[in-house]
PDB file of N, CA and C in Angstrom:
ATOM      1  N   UNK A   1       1.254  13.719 -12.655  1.00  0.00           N
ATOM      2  CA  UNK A   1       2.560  13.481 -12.065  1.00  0.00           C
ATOM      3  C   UNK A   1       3.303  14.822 -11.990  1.00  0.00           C
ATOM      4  N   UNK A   2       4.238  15.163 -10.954  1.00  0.00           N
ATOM      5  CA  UNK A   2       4.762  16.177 -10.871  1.00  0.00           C
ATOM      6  C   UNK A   2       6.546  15.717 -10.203  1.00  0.00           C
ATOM      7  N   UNK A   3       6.928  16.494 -10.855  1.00  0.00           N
ATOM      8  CA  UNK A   3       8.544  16.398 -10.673  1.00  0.00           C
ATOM      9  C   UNK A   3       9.171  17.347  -9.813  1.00  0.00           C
ATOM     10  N   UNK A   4       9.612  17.028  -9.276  1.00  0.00           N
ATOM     11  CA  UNK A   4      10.201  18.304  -7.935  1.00  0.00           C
ATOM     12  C   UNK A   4      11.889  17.854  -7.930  1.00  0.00           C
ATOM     13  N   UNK A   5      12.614  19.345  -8.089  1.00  0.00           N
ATOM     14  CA  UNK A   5      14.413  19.033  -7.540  1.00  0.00           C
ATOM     15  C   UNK A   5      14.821  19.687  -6.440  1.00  0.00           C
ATOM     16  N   UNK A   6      14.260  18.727  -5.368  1.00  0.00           N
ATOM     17  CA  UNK A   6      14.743  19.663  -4.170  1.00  0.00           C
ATOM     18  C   UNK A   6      16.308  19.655  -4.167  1.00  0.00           C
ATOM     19  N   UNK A   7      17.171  18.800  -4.609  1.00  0.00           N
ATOM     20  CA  UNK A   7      18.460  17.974  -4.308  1.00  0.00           C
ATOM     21  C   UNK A   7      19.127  17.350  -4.861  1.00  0.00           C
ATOM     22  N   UNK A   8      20.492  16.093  -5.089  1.00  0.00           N
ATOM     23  CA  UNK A   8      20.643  15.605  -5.966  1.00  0.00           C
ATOM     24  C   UNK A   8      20.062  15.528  -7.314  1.00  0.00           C
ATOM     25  N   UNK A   9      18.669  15.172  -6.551  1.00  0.00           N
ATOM     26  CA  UNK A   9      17.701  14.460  -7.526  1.00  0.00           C
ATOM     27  C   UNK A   9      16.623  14.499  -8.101  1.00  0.00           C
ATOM     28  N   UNK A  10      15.696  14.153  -8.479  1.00  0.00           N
ATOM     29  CA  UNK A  10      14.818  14.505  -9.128  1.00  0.00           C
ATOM     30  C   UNK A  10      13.373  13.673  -8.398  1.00  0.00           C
ATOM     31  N   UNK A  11      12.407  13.954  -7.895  1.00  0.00           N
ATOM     32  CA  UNK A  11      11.380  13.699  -7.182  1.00  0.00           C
ATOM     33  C   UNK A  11      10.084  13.331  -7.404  1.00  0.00           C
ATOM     34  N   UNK A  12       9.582  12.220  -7.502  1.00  0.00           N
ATOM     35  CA  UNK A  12       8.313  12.533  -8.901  1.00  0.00           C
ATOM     36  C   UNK A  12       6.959  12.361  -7.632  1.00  0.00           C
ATOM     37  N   UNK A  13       5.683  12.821  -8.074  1.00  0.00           N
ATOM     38  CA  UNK A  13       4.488  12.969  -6.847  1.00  0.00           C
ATOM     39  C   UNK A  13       3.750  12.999  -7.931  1.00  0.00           C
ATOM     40  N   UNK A  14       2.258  12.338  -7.725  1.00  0.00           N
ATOM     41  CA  UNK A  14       1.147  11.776  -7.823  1.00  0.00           C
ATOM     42  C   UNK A  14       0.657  10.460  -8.210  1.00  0.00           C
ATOM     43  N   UNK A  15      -0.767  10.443  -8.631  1.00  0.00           N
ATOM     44  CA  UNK A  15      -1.903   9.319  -8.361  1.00  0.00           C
ATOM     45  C   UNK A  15      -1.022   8.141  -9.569  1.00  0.00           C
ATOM     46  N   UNK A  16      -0.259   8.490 -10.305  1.00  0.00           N
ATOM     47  CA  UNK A  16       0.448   7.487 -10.696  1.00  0.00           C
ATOM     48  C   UNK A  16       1.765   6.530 -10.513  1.00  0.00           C
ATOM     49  N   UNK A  17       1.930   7.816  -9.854  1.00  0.00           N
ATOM     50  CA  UNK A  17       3.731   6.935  -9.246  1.00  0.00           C
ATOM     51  C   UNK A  17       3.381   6.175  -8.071  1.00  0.00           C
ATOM     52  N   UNK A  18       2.151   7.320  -7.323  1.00  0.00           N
ATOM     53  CA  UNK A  18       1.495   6.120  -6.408  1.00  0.00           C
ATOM     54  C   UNK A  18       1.402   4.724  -6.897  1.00  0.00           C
ATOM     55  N   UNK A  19       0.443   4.812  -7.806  1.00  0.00           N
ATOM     56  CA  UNK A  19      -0.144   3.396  -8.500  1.00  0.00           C
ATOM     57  C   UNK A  19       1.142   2.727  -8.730  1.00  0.00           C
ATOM     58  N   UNK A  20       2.225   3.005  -9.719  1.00  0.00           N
ATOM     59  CA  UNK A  20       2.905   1.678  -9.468  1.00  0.00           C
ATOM     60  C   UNK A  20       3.966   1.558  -8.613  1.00  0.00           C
ATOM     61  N   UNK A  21       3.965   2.333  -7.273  1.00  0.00           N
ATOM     62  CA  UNK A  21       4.492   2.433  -6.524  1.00  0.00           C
ATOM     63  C   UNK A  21       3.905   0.817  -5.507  1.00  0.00           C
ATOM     64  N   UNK A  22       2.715   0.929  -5.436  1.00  0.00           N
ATOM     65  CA  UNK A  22       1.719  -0.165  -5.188  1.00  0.00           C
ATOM     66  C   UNK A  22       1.981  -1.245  -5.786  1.00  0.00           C
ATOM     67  N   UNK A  23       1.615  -1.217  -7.454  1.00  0.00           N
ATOM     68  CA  UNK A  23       2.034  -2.391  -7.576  1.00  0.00           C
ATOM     69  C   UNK A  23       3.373  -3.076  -7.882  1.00  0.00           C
ATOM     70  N   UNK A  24       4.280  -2.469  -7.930  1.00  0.00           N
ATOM     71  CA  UNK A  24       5.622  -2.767  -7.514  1.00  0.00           C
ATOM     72  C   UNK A  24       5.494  -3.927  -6.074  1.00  0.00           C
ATOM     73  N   UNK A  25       5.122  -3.357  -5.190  1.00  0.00           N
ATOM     74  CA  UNK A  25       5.133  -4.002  -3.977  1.00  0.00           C
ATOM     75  C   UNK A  25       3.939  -5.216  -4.072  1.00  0.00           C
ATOM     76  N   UNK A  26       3.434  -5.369  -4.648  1.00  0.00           N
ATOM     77  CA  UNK A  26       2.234  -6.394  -5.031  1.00  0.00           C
ATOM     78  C   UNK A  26       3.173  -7.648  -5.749  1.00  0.00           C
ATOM     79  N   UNK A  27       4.044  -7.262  -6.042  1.00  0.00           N
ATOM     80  CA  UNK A  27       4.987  -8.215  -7.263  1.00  0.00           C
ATOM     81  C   UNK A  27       5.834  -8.523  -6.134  1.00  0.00           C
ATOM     82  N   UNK A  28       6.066 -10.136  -6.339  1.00  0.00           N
ATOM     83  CA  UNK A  28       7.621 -10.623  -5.684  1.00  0.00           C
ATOM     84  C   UNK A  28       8.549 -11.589  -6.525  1.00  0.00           C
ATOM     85  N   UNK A  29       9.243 -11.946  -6.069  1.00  0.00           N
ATOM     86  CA  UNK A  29      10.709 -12.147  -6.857  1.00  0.00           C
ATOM     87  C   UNK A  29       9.884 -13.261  -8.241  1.00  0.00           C
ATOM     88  N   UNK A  30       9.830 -13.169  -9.724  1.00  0.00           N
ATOM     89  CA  UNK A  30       9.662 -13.714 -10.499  1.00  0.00           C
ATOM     90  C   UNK A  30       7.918 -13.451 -11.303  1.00  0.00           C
ATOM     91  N   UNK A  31       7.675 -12.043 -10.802  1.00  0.00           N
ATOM     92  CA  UNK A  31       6.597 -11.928 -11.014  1.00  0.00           C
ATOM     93  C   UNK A  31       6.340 -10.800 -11.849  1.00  0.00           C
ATOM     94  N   UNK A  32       5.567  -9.954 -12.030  1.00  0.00           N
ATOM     95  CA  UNK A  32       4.907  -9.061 -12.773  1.00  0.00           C
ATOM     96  C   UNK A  32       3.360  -8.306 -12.394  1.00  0.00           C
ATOM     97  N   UNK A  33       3.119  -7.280 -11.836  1.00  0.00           N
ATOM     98  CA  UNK A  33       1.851  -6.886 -11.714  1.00  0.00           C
ATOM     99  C   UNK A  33       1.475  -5.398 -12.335  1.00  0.00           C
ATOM    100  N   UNK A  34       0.182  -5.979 -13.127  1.00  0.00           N
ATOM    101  CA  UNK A  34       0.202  -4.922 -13.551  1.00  0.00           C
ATOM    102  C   UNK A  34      -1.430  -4.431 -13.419  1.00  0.00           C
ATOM    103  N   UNK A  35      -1.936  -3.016 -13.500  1.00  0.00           N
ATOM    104  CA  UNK A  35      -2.949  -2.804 -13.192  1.00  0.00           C
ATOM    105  C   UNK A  35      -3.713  -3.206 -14.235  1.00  0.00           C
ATOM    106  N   UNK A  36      -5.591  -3.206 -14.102  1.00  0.00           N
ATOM    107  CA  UNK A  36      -6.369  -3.612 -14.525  1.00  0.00           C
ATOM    108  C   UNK A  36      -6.613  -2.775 -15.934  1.00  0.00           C
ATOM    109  N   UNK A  37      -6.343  -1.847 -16.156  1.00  0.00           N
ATOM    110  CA  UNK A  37      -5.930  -0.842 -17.278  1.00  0.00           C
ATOM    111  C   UNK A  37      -4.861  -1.030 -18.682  1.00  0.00           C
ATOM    112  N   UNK A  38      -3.875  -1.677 -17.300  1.00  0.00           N
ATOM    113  CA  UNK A  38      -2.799  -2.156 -18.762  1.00  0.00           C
ATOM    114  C   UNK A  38      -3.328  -3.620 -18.992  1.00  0.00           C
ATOM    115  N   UNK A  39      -3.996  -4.549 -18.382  1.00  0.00           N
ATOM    116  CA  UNK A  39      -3.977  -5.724 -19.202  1.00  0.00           C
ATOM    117  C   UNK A  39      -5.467  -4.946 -20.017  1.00  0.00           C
ATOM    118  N   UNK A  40      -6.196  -4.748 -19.766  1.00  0.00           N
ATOM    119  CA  UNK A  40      -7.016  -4.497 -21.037  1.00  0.00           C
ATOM    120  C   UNK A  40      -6.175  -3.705 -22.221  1.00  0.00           C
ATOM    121  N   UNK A  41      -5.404  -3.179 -22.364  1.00  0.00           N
ATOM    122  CA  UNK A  41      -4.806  -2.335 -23.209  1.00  0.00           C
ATOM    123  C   UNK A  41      -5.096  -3.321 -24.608  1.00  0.00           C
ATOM    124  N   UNK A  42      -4.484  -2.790 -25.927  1.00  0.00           N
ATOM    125  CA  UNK A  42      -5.067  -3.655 -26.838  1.00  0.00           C
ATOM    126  C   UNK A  42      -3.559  -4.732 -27.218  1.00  0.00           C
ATOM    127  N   UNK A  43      -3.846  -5.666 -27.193  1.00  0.00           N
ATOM    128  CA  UNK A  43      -2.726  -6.467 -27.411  1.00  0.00           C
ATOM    129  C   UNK A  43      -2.215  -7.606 -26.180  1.00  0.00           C
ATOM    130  N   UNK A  44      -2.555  -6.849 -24.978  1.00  0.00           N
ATOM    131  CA  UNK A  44      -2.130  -7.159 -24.004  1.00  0.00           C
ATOM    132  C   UNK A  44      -2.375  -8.615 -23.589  1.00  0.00           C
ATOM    133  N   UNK A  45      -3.454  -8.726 -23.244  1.00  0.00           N
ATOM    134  CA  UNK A  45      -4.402 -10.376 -23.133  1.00  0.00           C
ATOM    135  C   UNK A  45      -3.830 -11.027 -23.948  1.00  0.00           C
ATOM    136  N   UNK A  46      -3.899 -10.721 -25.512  1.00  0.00           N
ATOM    137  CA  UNK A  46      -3.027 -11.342 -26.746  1.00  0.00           C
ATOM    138  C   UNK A  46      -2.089 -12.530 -25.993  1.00  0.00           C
ATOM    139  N   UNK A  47      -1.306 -10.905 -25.728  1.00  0.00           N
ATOM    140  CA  UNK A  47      -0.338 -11.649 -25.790  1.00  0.00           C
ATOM    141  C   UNK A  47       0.259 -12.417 -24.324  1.00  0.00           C
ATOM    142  N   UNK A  48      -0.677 -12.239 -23.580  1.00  0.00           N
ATOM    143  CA  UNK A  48      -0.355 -13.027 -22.040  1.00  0.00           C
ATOM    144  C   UNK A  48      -1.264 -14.412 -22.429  1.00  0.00           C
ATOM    145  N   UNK A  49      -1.742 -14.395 -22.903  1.00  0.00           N
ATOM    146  CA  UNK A  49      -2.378 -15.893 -23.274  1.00  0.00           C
ATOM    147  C   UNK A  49      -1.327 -16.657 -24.199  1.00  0.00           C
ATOM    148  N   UNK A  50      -1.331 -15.765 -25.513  1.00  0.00           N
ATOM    149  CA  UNK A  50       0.197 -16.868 -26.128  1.00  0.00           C
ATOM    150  C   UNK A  50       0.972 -17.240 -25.075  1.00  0.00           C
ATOM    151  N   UNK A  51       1.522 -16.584 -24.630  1.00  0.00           N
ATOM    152  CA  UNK A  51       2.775 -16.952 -23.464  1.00  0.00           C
ATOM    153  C   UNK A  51       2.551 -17.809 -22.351  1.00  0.00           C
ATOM    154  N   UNK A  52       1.206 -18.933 -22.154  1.00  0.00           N
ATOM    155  CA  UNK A  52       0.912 -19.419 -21.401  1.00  0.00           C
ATOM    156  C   UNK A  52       0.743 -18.592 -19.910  1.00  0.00           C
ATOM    157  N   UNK A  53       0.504 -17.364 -19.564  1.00  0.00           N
ATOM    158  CA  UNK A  53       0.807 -16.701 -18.305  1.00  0.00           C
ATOM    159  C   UNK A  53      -0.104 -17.185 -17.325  1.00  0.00           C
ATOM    160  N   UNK A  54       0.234 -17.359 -16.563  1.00  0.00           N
ATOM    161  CA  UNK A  54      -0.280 -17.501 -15.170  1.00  0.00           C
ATOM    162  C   UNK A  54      -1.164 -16.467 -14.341  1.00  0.00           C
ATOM    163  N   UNK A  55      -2.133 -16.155 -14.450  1.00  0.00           N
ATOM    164  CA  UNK A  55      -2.388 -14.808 -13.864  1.00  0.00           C
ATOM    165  C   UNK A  55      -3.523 -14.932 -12.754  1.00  0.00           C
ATOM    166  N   UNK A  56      -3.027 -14.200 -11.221  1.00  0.00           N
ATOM    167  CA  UNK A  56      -3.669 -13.872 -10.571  1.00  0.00           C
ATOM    168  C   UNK A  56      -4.347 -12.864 -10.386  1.00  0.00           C
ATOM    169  N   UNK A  57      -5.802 -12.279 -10.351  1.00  0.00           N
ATOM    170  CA  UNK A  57      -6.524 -11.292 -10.307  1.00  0.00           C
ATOM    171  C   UNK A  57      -6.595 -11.296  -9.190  1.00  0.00           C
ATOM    172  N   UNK A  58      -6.014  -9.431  -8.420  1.00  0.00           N
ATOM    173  CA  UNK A  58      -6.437  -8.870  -7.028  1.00  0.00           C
ATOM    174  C   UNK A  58      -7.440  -7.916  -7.057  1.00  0.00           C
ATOM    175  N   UNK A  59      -7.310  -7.458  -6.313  1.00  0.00           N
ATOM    176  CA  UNK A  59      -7.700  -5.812  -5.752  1.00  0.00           C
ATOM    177  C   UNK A  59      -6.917  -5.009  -5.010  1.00  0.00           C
ATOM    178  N   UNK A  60      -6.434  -4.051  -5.421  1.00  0.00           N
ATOM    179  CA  UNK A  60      -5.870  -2.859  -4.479  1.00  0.00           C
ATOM    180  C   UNK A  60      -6.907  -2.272  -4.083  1.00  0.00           C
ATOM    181  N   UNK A  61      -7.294  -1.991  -2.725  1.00  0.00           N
ATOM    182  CA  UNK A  61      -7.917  -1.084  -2.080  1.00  0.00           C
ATOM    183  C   UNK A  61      -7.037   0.152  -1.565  1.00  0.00           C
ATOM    184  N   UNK A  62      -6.812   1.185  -1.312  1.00  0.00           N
ATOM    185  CA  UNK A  62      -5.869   2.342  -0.835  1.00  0.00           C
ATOM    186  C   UNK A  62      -7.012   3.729  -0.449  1.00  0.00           C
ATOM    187  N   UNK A  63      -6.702   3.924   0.552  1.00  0.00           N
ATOM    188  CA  UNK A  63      -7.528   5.624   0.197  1.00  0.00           C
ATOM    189  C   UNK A  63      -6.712   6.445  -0.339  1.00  0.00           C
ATOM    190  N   UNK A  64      -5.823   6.573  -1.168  1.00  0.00           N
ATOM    191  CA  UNK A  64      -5.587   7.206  -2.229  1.00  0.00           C
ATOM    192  C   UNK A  64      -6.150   7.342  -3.713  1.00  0.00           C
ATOM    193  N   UNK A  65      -7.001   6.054  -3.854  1.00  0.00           N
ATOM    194  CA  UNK A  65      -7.338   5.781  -4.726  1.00  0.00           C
ATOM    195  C   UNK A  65      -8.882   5.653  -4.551  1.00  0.00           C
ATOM    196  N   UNK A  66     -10.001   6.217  -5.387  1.00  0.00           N
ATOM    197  CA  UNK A  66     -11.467   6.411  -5.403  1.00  0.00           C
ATOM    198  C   UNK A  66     -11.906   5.468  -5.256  1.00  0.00           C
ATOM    199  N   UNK A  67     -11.410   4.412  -5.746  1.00  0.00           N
ATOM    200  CA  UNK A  67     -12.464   2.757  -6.041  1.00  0.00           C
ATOM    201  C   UNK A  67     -11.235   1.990  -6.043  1.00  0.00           C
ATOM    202  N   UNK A  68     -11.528   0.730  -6.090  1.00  0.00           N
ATOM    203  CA  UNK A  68     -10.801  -0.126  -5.593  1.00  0.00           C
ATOM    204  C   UNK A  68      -9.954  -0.379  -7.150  1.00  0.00           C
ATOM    205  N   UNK A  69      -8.424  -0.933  -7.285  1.00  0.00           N
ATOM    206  CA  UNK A  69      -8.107  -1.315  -8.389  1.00  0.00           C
ATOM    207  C   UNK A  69      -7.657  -2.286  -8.483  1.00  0.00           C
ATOM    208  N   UNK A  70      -8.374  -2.998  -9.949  1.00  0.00           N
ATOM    209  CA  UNK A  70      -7.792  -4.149 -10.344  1.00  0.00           C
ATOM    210  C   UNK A  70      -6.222  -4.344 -11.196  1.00  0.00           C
ATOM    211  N   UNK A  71      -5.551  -5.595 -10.246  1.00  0.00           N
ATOM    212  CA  UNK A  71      -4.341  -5.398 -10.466  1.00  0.00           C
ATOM    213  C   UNK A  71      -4.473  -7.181 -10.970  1.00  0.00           C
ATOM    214  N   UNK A  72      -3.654  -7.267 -11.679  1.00  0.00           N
ATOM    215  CA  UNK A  72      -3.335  -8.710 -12.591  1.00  0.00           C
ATOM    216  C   UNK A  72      -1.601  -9.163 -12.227  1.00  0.00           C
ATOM    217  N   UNK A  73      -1.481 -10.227 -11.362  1.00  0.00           N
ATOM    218  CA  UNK A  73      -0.248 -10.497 -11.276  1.00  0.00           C
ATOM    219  C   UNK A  73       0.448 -11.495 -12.030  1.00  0.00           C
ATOM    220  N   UNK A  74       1.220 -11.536 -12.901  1.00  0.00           N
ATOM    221  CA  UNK A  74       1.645 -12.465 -13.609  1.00  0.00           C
ATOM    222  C   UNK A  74       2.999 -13.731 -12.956  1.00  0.00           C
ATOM    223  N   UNK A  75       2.824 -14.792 -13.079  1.00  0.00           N
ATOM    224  CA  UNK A  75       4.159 -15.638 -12.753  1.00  0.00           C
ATOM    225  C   UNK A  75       4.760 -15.941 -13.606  1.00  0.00           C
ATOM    226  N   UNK A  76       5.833 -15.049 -13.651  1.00  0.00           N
ATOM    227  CA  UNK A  76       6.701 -15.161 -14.786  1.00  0.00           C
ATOM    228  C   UNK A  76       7.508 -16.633 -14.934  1.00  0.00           C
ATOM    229  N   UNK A  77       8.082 -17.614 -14.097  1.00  0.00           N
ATOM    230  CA  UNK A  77       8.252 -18.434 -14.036  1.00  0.00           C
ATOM    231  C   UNK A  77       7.809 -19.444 -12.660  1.00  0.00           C
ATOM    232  N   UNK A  78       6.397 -19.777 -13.428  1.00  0.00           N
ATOM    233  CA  UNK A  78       5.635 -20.631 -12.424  1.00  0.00           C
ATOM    234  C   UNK A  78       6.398 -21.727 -11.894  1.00  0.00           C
ATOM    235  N   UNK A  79       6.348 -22.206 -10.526  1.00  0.00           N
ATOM    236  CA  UNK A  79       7.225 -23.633 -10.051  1.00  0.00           C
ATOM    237  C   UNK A  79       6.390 -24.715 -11.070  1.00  0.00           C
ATOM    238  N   UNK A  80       7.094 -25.898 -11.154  1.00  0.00           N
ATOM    239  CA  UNK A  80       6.849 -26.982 -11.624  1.00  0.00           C
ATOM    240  C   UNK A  80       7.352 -27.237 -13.218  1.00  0.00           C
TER     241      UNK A  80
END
């Protein structure tokens, strides 16, 4: 990641801000996505299973990215 101040503000660039730049936009109103990296993390599964979570498994494809990534979307408050 790299930080740039052209201006006001502060500017951030690379393969990660990409990434959840992506999955930001993968998520809609009541949701959660997170890449295939953080749900393996240790704890993580844990604790999305206690919580009853809902989870949809995608794929991001991008040519920014080498191989395709797995992204896990959560419904934070499923209908019904």
């Amino acid at each position: 990641c790299i930080a740039v101040n052209l201006n006001s503000g502060i500017d951030y660039f690379g393969s990660t801000v990409n990434l959840a730049a992506k999955l930001q936009a993968l998520a809609e109103d009541g949701q959660i996505a997170m890449s295939g990296r953080i749900y393996q993390a240790p704890g993580v599964r844990e604790y999305l299973e206690a919580e009853g979570a809902v989870l949809t498994e995608l794929e991001l494809e991008h040519p920014a990215f080498a191989k395709p990534v797995a992204v896990y979307r959560w419904d934070v408050n499923p209908p019904g």
